[in-house]
PDB file of N, CA and C in Angstrom:
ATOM      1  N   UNK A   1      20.931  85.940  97.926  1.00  0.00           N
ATOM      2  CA  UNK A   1      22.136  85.963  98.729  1.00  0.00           C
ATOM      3  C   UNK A   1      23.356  85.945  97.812  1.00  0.00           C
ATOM      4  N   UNK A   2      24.047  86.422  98.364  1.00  0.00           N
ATOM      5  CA  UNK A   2      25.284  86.467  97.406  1.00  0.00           C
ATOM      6  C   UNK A   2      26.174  85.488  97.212  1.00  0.00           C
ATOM      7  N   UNK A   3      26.858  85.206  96.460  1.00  0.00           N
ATOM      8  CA  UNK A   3      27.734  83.649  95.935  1.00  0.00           C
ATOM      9  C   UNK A   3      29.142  84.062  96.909  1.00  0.00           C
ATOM     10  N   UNK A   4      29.566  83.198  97.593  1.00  0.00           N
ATOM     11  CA  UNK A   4      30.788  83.532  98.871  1.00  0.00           C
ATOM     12  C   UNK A   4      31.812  82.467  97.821  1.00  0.00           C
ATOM     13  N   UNK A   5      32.571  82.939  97.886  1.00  0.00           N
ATOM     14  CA  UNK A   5      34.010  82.692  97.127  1.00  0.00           C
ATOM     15  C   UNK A   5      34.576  80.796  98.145  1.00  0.00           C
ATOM     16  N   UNK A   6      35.064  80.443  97.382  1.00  0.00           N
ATOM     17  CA  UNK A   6      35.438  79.117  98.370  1.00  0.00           C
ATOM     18  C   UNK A   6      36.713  79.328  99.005  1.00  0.00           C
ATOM     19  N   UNK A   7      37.454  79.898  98.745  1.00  0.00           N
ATOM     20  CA  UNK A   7      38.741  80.085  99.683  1.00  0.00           C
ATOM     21  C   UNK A   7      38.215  81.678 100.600  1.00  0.00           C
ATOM     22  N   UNK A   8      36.944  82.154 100.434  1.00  0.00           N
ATOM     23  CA  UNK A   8      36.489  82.898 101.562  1.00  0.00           C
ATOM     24  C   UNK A   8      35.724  81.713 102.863  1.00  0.00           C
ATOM     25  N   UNK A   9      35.164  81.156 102.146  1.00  0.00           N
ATOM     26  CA  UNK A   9      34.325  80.349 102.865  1.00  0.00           C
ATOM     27  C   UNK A   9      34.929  80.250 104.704  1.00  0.00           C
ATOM     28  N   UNK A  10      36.510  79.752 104.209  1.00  0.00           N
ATOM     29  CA  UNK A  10      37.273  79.194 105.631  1.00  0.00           C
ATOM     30  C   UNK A  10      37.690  80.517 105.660  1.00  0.00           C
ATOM     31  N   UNK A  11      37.612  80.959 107.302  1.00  0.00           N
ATOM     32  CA  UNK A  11      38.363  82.449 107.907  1.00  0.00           C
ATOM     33  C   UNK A  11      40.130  81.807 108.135  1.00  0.00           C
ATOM     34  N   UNK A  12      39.521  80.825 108.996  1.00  0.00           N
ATOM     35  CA  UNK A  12      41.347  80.378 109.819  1.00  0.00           C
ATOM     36  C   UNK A  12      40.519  79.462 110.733  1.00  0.00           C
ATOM     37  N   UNK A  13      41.737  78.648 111.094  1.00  0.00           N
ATOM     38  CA  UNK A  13      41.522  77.513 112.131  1.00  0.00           C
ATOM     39  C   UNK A  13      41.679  77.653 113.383  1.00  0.00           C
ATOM     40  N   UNK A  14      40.709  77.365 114.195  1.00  0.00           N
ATOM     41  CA  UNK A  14      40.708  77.501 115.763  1.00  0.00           C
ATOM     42  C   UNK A  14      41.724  76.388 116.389  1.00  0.00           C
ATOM     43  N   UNK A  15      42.839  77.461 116.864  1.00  0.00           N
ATOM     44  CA  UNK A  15      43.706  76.023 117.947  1.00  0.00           C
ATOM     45  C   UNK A  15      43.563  76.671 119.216  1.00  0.00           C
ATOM     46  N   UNK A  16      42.733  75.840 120.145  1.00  0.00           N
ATOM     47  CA  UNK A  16      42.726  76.091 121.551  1.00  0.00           C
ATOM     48  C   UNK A  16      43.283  74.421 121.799  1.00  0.00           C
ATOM     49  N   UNK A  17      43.115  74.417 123.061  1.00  0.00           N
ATOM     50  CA  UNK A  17      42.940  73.258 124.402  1.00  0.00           C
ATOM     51  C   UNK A  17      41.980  72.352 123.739  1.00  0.00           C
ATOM     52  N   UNK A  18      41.234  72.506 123.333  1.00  0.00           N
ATOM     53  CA  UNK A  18      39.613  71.159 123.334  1.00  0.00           C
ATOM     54  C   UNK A  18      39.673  71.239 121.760  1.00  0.00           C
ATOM     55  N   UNK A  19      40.294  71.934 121.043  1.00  0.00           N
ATOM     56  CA  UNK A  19      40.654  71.614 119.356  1.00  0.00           C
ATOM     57  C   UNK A  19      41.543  71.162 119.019  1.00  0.00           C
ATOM     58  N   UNK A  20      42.761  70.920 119.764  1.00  0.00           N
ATOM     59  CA  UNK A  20      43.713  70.332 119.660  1.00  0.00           C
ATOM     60  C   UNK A  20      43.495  68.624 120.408  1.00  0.00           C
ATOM     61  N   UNK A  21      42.486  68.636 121.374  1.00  0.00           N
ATOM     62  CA  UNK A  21      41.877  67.556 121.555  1.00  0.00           C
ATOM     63  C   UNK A  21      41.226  66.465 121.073  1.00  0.00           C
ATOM     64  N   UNK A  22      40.638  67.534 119.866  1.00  0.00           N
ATOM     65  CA  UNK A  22      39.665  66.348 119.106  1.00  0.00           C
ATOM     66  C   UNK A  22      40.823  65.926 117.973  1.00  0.00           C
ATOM     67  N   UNK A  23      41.804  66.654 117.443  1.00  0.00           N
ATOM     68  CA  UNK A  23      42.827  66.065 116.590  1.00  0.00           C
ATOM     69  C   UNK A  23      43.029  64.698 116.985  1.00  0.00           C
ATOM     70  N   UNK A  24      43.015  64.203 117.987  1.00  0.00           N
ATOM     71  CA  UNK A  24      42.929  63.022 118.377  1.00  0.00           C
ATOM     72  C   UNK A  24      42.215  61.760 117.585  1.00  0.00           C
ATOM     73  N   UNK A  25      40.780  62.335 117.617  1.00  0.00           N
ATOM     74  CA  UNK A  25      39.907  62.012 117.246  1.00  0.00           C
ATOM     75  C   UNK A  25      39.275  62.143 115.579  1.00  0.00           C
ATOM     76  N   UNK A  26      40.087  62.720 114.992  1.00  0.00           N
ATOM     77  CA  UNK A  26      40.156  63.010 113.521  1.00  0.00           C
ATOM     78  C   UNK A  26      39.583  63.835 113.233  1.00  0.00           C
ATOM     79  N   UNK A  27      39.145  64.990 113.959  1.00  0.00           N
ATOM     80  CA  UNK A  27      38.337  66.526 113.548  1.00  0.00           C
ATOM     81  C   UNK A  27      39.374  67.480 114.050  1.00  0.00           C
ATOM     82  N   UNK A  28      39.015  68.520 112.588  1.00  0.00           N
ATOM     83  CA  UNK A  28      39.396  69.990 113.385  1.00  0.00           C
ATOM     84  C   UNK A  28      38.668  70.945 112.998  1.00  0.00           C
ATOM     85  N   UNK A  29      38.934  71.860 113.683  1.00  0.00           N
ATOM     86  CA  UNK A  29      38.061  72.922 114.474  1.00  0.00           C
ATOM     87  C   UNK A  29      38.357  74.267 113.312  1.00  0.00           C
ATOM     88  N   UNK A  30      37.159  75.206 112.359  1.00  0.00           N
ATOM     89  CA  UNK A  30      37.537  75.999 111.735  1.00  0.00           C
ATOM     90  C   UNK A  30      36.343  77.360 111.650  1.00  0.00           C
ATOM     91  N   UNK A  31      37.217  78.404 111.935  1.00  0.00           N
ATOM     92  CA  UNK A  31      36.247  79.356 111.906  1.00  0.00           C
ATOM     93  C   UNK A  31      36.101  79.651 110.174  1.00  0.00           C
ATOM     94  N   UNK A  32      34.267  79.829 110.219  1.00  0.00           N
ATOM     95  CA  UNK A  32      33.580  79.936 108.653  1.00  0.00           C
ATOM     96  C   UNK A  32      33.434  81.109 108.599  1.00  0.00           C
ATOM     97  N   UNK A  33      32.623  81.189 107.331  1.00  0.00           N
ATOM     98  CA  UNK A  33      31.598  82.490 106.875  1.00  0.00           C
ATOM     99  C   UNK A  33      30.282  82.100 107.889  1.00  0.00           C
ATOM    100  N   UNK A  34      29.462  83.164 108.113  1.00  0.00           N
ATOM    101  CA  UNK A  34      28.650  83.246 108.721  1.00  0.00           C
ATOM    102  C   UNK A  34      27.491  82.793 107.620  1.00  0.00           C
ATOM    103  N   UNK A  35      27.332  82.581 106.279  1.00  0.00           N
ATOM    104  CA  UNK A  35      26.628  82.423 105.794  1.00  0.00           C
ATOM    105  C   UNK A  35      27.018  81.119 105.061  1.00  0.00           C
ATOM    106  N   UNK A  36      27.743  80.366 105.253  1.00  0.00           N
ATOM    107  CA  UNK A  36      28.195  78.976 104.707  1.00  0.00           C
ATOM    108  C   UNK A  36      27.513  77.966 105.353  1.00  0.00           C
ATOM    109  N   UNK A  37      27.060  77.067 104.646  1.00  0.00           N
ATOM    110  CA  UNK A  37      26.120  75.884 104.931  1.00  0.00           C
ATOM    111  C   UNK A  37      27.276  74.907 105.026  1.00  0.00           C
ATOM    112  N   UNK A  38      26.889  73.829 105.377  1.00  0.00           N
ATOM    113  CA  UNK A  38      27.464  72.694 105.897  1.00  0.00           C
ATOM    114  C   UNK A  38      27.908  72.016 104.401  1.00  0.00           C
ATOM    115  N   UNK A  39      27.453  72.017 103.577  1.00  0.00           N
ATOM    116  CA  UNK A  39      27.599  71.306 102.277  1.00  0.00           C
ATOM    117  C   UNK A  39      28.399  71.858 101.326  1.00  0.00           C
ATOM    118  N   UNK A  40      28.821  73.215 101.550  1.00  0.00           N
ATOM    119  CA  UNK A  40      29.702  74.849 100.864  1.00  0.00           C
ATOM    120  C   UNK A  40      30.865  74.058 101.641  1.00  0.00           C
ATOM    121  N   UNK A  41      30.735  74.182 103.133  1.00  0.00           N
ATOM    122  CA  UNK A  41      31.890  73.717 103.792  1.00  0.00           C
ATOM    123  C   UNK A  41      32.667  72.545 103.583  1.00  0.00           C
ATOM    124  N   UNK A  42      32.230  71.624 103.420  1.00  0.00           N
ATOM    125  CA  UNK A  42      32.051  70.199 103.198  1.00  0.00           C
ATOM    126  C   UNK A  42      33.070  70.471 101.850  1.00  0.00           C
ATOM    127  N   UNK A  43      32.294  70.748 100.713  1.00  0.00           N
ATOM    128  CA  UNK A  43      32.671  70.918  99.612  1.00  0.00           C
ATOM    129  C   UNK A  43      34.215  71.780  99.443  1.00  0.00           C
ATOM    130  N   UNK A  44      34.654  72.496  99.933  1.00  0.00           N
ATOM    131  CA  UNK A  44      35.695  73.717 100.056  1.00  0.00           C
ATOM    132  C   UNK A  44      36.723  72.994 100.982  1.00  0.00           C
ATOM    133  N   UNK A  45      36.221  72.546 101.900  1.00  0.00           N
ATOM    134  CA  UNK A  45      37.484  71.883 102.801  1.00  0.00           C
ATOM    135  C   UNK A  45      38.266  70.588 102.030  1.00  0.00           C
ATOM    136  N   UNK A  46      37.131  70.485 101.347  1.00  0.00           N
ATOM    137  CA  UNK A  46      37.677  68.903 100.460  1.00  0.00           C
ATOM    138  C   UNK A  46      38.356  69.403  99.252  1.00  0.00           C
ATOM    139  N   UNK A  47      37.941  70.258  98.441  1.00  0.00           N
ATOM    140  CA  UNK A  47      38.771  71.144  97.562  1.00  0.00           C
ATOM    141  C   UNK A  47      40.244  71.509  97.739  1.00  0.00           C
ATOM    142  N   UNK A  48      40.812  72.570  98.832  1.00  0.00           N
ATOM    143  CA  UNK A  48      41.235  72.959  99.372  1.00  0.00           C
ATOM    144  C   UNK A  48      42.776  72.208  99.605  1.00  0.00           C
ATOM    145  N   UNK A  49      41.991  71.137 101.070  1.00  0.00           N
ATOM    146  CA  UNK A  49      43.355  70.156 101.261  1.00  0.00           C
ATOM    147  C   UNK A  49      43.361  69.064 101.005  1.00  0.00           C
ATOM    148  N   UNK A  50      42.764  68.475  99.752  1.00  0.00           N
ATOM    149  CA  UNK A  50      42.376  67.400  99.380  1.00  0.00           C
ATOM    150  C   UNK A  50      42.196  66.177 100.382  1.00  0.00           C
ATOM    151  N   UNK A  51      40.651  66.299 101.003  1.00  0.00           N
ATOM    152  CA  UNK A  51      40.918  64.971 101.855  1.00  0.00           C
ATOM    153  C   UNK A  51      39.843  64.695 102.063  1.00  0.00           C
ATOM    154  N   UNK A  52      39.058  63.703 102.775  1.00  0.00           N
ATOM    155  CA  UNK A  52      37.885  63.453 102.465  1.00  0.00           C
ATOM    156  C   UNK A  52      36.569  63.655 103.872  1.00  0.00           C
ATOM    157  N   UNK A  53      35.823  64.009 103.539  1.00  0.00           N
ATOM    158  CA  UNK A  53      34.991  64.680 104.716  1.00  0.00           C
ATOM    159  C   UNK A  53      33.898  63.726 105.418  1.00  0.00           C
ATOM    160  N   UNK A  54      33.679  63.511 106.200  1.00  0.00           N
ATOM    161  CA  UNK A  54      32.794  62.158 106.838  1.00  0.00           C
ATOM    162  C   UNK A  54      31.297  63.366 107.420  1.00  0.00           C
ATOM    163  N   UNK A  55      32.005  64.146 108.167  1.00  0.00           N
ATOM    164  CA  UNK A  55      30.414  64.642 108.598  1.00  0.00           C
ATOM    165  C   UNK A  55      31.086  66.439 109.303  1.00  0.00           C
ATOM    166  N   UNK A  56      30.032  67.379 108.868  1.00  0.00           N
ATOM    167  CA  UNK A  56      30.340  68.809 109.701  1.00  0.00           C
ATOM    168  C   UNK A  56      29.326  68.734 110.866  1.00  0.00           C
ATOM    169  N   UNK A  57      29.951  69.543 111.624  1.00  0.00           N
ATOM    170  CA  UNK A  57      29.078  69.919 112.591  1.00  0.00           C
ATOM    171  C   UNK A  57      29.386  71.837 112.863  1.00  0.00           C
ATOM    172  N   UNK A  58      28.205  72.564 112.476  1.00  0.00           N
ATOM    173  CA  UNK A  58      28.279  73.942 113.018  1.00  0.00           C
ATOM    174  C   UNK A  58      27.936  74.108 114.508  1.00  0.00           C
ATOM    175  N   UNK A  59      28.661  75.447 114.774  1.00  0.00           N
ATOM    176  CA  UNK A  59      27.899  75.984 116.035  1.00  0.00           C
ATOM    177  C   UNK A  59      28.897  77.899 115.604  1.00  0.00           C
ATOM    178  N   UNK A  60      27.390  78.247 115.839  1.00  0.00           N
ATOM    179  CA  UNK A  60      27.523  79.631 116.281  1.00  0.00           C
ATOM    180  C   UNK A  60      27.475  80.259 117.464  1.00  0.00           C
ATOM    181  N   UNK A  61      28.691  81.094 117.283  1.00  0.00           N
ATOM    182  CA  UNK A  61      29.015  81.783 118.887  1.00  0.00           C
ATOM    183  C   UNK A  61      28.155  83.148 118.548  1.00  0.00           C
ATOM    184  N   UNK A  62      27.106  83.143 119.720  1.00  0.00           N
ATOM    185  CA  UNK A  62      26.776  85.258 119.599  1.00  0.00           C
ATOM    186  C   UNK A  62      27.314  85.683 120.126  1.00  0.00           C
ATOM    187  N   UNK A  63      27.361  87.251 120.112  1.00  0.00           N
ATOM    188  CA  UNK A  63      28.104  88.264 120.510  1.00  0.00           C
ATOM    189  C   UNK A  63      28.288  88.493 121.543  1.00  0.00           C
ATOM    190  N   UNK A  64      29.104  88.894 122.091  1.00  0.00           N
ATOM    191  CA  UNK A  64      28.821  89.181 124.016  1.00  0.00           C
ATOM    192  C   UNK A  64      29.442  90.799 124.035  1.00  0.00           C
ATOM    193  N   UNK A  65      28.609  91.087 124.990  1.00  0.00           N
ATOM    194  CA  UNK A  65      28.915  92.601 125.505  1.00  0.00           C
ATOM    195  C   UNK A  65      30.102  92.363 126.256  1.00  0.00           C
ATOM    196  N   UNK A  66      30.598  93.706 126.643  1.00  0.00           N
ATOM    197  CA  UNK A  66      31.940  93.533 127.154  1.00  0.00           C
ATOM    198  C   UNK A  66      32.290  94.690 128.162  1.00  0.00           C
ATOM    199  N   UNK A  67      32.807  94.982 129.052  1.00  0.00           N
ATOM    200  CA  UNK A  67      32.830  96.522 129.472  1.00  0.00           C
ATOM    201  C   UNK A  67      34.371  96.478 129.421  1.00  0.00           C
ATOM    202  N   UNK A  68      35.148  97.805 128.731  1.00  0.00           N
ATOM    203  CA  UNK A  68      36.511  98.056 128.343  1.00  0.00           C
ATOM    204  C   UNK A  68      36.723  99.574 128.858  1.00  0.00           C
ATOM    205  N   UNK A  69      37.627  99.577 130.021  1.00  0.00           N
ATOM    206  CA  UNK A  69      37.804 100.762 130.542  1.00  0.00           C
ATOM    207  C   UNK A  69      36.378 101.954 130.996  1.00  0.00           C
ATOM    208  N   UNK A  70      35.144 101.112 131.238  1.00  0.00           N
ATOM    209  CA  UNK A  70      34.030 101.825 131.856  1.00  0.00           C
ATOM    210  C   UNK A  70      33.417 101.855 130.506  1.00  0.00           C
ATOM    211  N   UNK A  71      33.584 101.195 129.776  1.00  0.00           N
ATOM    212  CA  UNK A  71      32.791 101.338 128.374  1.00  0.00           C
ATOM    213  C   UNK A  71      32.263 100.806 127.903  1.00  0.00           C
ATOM    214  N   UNK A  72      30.807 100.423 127.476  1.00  0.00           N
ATOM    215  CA  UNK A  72      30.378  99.171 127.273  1.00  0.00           C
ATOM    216  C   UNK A  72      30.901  98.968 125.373  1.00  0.00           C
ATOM    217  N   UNK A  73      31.452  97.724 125.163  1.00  0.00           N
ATOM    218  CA  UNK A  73      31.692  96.932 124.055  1.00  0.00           C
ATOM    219  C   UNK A  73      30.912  95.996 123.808  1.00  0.00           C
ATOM    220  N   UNK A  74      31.216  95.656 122.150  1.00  0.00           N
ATOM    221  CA  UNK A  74      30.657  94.323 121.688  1.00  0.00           C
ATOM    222  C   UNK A  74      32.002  93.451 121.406  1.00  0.00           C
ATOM    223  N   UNK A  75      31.785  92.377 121.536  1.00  0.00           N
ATOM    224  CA  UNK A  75      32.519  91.190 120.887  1.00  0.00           C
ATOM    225  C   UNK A  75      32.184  90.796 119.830  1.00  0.00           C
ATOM    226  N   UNK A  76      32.469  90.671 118.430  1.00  0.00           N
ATOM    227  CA  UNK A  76      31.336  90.186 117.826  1.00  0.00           C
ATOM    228  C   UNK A  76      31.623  88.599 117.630  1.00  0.00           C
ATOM    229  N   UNK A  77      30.396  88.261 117.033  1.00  0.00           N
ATOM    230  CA  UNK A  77      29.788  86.954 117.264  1.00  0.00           C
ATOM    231  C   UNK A  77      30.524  85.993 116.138  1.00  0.00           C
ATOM    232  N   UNK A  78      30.738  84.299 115.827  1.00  0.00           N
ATOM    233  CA  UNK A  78      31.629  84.141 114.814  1.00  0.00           C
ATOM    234  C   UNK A  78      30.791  82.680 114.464  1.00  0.00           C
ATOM    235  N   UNK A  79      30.639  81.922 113.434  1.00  0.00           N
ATOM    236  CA  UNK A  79      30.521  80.624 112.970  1.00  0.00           C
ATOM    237  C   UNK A  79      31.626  79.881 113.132  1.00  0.00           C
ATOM    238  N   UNK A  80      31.491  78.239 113.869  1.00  0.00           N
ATOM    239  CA  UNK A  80      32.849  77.554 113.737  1.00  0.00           C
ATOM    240  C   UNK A  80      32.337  76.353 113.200  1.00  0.00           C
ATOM    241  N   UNK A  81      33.372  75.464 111.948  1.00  0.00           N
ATOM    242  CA  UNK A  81      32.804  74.144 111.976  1.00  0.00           C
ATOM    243  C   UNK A  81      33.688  73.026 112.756  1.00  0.00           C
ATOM    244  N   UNK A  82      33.419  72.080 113.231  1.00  0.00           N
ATOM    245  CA  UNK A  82      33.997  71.130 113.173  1.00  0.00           C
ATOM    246  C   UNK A  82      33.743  69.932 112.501  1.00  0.00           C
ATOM    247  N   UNK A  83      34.950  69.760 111.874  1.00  0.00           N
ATOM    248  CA  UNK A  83      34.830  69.194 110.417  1.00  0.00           C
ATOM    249  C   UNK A  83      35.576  67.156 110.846  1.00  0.00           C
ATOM    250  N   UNK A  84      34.654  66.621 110.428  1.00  0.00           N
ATOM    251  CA  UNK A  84      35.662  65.017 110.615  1.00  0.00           C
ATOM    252  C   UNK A  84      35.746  64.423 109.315  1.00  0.00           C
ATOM    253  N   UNK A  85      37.029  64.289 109.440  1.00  0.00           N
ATOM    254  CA  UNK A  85      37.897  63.729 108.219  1.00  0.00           C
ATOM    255  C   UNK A  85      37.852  62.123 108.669  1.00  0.00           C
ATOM    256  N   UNK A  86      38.414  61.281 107.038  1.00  0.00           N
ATOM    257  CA  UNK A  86      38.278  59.704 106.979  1.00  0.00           C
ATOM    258  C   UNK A  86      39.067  59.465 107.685  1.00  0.00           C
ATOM    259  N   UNK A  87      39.469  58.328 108.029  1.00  0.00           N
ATOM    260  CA  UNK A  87      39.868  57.699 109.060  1.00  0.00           C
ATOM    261  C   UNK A  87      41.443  57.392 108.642  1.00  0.00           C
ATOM    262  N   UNK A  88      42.850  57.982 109.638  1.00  0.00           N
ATOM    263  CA  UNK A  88      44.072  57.814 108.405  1.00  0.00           C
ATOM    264  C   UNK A  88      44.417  59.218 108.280  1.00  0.00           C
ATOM    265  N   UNK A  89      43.277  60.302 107.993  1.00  0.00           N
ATOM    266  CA  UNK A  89      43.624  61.636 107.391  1.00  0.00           C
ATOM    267  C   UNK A  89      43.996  62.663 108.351  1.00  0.00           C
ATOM    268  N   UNK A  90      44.519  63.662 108.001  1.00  0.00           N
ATOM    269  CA  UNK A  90      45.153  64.753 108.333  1.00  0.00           C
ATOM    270  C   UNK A  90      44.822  65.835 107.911  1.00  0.00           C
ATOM    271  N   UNK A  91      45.152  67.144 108.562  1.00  0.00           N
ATOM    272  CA  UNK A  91      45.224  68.093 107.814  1.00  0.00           C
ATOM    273  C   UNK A  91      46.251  68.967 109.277  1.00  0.00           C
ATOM    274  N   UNK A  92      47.416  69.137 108.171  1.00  0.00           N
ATOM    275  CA  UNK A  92      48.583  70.065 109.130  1.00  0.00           C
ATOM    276  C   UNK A  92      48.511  71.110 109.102  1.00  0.00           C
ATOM    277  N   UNK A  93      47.735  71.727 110.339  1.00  0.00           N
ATOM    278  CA  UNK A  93      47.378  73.576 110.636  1.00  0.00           C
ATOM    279  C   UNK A  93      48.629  74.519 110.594  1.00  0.00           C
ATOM    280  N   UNK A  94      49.808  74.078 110.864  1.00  0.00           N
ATOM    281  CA  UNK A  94      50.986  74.395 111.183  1.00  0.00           C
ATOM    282  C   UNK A  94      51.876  75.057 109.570  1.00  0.00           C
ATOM    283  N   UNK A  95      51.320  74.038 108.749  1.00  0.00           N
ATOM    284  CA  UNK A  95      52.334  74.662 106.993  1.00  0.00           C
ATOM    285  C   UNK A  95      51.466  74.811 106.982  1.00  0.00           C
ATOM    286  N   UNK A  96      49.891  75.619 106.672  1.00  0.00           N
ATOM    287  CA  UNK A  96      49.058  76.723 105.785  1.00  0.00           C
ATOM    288  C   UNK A  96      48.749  75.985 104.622  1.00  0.00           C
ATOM    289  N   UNK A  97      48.200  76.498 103.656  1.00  0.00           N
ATOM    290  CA  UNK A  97      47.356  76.181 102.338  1.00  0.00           C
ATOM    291  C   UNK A  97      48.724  75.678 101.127  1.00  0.00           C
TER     292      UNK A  97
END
């Protein structure tokens, strides 16, 4: 498999309704590489915005068909982690890297 770069690793951060929720709760929500393990992630997020990582949790979305003007489409499919930071910590989605 091929070696994925660490500032590839993270795509961008998911802000919906229920990710802006768990900010609450000291996690946020980040779309990955599809081929990044929990420990790549782990490792890169802590790199990154210097802060300290307690536990990931993945979930992969599959693809969904779609019909667009009588046409059948794909959506394609994406990896997200949600990542929980120490207790105290932050990370501001709003100023970027």
């Amino acid at each position: 498999m091929k070696k994925i770069n660490y500032l590839d690793t993270i795509k961008s951060p998911v802000i919906t309704e229920k990710a802006t929720g768990l900010s609450e709760l000291n996690k946020v929500v980040f779309k990955v590489h599809e081929g990044a393990s929990k420990h790549s992630i782990k490792k890169n997020i802590e790199k990154i915005f210097k802060v300290n990582v307690i536990k990931i949790n993945t979930i992969n979305n599959k693809p969904k068909s779609k019909v667009v003007r009588g046409k059948l489409g794909k959506r394609s499919g994406f990896k997200k982690a949600v990542v929980t930071l120490k207790k105290g910590q932050t990370i501001d989605l709003a100023t970027g890297v």
